[in-house]
Protein backbone atom coordinates (compact mmCIF):
# COMPACT_ATOMS: atom_id res chain seq x y z
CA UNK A 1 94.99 84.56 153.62
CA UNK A 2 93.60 87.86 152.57
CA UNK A 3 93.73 86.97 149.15
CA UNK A 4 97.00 86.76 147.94
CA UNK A 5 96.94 83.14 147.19
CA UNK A 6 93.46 81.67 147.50
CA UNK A 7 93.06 77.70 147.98
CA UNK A 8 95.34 74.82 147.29
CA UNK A 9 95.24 73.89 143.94
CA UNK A 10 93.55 70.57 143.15
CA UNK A 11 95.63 67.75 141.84
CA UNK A 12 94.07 68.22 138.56
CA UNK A 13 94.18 71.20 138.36
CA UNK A 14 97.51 71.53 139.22
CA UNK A 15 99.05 69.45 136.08
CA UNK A 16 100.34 71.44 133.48
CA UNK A 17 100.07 69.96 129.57
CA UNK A 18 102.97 67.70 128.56
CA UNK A 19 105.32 70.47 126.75
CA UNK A 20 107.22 68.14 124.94
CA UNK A 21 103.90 66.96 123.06
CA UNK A 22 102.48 70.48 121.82
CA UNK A 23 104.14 72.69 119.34
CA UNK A 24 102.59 75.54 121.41
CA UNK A 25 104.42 78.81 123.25
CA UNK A 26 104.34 78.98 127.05
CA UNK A 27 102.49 82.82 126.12
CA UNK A 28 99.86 80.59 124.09
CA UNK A 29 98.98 78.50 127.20
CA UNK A 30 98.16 81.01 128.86
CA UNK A 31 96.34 83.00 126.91
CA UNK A 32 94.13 79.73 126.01
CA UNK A 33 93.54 79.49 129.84
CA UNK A 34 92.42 83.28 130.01
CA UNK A 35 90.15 82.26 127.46
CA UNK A 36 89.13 79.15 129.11
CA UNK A 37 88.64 80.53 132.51
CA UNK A 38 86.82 84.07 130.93
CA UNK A 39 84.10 81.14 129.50
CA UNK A 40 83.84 79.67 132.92
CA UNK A 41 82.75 82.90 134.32
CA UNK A 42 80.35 83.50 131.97
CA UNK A 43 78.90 80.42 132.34
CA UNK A 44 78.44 80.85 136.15
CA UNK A 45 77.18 84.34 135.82
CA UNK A 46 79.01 85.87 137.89
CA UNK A 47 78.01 89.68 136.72
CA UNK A 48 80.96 92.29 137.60
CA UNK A 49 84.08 90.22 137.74
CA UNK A 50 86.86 90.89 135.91
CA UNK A 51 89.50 88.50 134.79
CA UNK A 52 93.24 88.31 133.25
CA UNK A 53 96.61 86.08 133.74
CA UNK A 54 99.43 87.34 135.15
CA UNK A 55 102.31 87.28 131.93
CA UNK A 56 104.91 89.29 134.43
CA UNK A 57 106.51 86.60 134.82
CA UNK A 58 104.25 84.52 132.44
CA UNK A 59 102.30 81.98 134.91
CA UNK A 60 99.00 80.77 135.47
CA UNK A 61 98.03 83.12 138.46
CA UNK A 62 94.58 84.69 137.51
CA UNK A 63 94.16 87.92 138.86
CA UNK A 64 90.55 89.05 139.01
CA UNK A 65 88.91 92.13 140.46
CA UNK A 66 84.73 93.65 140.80
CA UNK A 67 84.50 91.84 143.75
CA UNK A 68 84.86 92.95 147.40
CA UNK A 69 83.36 90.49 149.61
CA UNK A 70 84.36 87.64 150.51
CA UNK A 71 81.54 85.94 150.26
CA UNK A 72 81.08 86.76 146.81
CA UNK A 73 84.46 85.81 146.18
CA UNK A 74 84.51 82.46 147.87
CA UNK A 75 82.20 80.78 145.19
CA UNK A 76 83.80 82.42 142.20
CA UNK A 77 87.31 81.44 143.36
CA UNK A 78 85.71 77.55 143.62
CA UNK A 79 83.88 77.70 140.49
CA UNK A 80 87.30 78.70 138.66
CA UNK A 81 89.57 76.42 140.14
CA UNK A 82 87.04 73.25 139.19
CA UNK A 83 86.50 74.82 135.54
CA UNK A 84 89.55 75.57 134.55
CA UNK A 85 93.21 75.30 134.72
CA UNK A 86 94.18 78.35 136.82
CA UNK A 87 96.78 78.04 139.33
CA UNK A 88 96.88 80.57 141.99
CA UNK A 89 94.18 83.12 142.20
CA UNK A 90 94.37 86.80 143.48
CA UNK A 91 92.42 90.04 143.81
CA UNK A 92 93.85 93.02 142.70
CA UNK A 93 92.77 95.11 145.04
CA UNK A 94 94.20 93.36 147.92
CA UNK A 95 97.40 93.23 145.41
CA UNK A 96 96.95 97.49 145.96
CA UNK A 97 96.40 97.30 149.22
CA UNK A 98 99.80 94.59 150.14
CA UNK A 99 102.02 97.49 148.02
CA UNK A 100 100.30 100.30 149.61
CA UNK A 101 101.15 98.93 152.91
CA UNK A 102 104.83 98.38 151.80
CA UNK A 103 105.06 101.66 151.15
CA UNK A 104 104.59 102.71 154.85
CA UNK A 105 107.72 102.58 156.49
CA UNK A 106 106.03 101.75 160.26
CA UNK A 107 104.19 98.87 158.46
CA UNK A 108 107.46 97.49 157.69
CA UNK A 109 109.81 97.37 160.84
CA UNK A 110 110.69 92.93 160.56
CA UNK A 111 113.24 91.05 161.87
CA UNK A 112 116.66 91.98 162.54
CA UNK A 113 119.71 90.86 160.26
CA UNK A 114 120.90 87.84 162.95
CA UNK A 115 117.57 86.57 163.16
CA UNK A 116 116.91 86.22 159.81
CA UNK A 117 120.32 84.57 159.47
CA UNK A 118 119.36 82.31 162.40
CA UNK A 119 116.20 81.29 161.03
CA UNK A 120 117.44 80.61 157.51
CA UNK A 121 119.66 78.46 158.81
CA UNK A 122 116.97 76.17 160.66
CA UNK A 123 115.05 76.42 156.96
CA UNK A 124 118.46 75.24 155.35
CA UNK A 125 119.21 72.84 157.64
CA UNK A 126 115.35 70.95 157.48
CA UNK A 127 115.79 70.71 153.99
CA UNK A 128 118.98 69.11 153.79
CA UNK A 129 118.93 65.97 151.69
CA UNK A 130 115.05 66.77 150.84
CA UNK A 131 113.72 67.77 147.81
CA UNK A 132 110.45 68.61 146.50
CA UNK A 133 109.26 66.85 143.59
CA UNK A 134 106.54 66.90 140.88
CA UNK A 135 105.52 65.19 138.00
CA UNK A 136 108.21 65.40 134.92
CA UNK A 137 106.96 68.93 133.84
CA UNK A 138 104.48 69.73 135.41
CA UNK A 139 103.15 71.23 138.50
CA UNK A 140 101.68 68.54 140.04
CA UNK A 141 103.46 68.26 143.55
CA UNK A 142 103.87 64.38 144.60
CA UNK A 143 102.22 63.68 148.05
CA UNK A 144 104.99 62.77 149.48
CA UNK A 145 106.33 66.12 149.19
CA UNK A 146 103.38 67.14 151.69
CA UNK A 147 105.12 66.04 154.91
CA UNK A 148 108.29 68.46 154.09
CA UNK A 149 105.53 71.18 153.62
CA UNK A 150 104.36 70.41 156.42
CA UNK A 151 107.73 70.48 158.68
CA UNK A 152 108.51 73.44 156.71
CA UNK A 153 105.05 75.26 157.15
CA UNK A 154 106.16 74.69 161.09
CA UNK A 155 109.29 76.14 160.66
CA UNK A 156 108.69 79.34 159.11
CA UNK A 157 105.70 80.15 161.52
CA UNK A 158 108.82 80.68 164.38
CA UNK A 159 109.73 83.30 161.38
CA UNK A 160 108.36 86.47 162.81
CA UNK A 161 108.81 89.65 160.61
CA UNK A 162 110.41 87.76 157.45
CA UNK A 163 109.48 87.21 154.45
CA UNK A 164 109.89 83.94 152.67
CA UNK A 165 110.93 84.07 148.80
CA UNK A 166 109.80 80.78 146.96
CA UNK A 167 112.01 79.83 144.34
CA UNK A 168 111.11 77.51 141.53
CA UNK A 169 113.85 75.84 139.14
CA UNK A 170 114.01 73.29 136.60
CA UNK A 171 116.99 72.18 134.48
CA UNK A 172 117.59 72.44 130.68
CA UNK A 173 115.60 70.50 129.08
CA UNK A 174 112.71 71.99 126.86
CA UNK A 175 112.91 75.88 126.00
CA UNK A 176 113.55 78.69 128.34
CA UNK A 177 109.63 80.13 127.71
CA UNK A 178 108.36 76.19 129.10
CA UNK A 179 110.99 76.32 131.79
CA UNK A 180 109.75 79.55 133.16
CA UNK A 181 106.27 78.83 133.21
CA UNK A 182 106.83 75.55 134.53
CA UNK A 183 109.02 76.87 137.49
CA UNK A 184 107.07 79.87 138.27
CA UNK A 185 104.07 77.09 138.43
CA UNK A 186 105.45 75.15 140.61
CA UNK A 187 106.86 77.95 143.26
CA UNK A 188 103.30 78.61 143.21
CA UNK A 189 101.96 75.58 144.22
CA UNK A 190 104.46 75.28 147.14
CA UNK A 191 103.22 78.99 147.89
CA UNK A 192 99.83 77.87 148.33
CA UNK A 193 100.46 74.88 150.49
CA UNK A 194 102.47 77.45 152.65
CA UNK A 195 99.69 79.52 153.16
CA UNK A 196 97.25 76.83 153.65
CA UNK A 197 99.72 75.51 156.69
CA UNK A 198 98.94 79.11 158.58
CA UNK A 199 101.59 81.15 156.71
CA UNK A 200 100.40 84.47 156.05
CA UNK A 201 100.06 85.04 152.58
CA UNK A 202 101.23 88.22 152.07
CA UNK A 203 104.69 87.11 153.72
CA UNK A 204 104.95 84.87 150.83
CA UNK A 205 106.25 85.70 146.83
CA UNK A 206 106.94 83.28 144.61
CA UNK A 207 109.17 83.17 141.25
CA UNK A 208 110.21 81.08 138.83
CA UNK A 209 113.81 81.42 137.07
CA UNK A 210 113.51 78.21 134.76
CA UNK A 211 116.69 76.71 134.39
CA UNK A 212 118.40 79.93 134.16
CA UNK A 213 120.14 79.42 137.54
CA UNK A 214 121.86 76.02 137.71
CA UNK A 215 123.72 74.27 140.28
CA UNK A 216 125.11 72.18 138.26
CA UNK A 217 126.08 73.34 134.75
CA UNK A 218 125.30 71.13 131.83
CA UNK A 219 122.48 70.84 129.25
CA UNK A 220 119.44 68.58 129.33
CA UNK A 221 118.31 66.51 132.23
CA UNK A 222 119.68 67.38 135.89
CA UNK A 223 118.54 66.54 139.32
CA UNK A 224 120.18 69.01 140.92
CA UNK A 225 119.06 71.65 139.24
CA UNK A 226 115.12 70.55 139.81
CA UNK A 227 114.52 72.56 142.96
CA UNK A 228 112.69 75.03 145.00
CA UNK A 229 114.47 77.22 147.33
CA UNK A 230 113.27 78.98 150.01
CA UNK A 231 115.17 82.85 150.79
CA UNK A 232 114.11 84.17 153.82
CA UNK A 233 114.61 88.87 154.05
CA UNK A 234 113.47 91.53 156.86
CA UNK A 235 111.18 93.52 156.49
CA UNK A 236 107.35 92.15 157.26
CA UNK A 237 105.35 92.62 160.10
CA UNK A 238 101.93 91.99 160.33
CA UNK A 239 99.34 94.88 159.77
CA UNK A 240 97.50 95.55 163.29
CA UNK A 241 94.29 93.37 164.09
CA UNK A 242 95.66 90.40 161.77
């Protein structure tokens, strides 16, 4: 997966706090799981690494860097993920190395317009009257959600030069700063489980809008307006030798 989203995350792991329950800013969780997951390294001595959260958009992707093999990274990426509450883990070099690669207009020839409208309609038409669902704020994806990621992970691998957009949104309950962090959280989760089913990473981003884009409008609690949508765009093709 070439690093841009390293290993499902565990169903513990994957649970946010209760936000109704803590007086604290979705900024301050974070930070405290910088701090949290700084200690874990140190503990494991692993010399050289490098840690911080990503906070554009705030979200508990860990971004490290020191480290070039895999090898090396392998055990540091497990140790994290069952010491602390990080969600998705990536290197920044590879980060460097996905944008450099964007930059180079052969790298990027894709699909053409009518097959990505062809093959968004197969995605649209799967997930009709489906939904993924997680615990009530959190990002803790029910099992039963699996299968769809599963159908879906079989879907988009017919998806040749796209790129799949994974959006996460909640509805209005709880403040905009939890909202966004929970979203962005839980697009990616479903990120990860993508890329675990065989979808190359680095055809995958994932954002979060909080409730900030509703189907239905309204305050509070809404259904509809718990979702993750999945945007497919031109415009990837797969370095050579991958």
């Amino acid at each position: 997966m070439d690093g841009l989203i390293k290993g499902l995350i565990g169903a513990g792991g994957a649970s946010l706090l209760a936000w109704g329950a803590h007086s604290m800013t979705g900024a301050d969780y974070v930070n405290g799981i910088e701090s949290e997951a700084q200690a874990s390294l140190a503990e494991g001595e692993f010399g050289g690494v490098t840690l911080s959260m990503q906070r554009d958009p705030l979200s508990r992707v860990v971004v490290l860097s020191g480290v070039t093999d895999p090898e090396e990274r392998a055990p540091i990426e497990a140790h994290l993920r069952a010491n602390s509450k990080v969600g998705a883990i990536r290197w920044a070099d590879d980060a460097a190395d996905r944008a450099s690669g964007a930059d180079n207009a052969d790298a990027v020839t894709g699909a053409s317009d009518a097959q990505v409208a062809d093959c968004q309609g197969k995605i649209d038409a799967f997930m009709e009257g489906k939904s993924l669902t997680f615990r009530s704020g959190s990002a803790y994806l029910a099992p039963s959600s699996l299968a769809i990621i599963d159908g879906l992970g079989e879907k988009l691998s017919t998806c040749t030069g796209m790129r799949v957009a994974v959006g996460g949104h909640t509805d209005a309950t709880g403040s905009d700063e939890v909202n966004q962090l929970v979203s962005q959280s839980r697009a990616d989760v479903v990120a990860v489980a993508l890329a675990e089913r065989g979808i190359d990473a680095a055809r995958i981003t994932a954002t979060g809008y909080g409730s900030s884009q509703p189907l239905d409008e309204g305050d509070g609690a809404n259904a509809a307006n718990r979702r993750i949508e999945f945007t497919l765009d031109a415009g990837f093709a797969a370095q050579e030798g991958e």
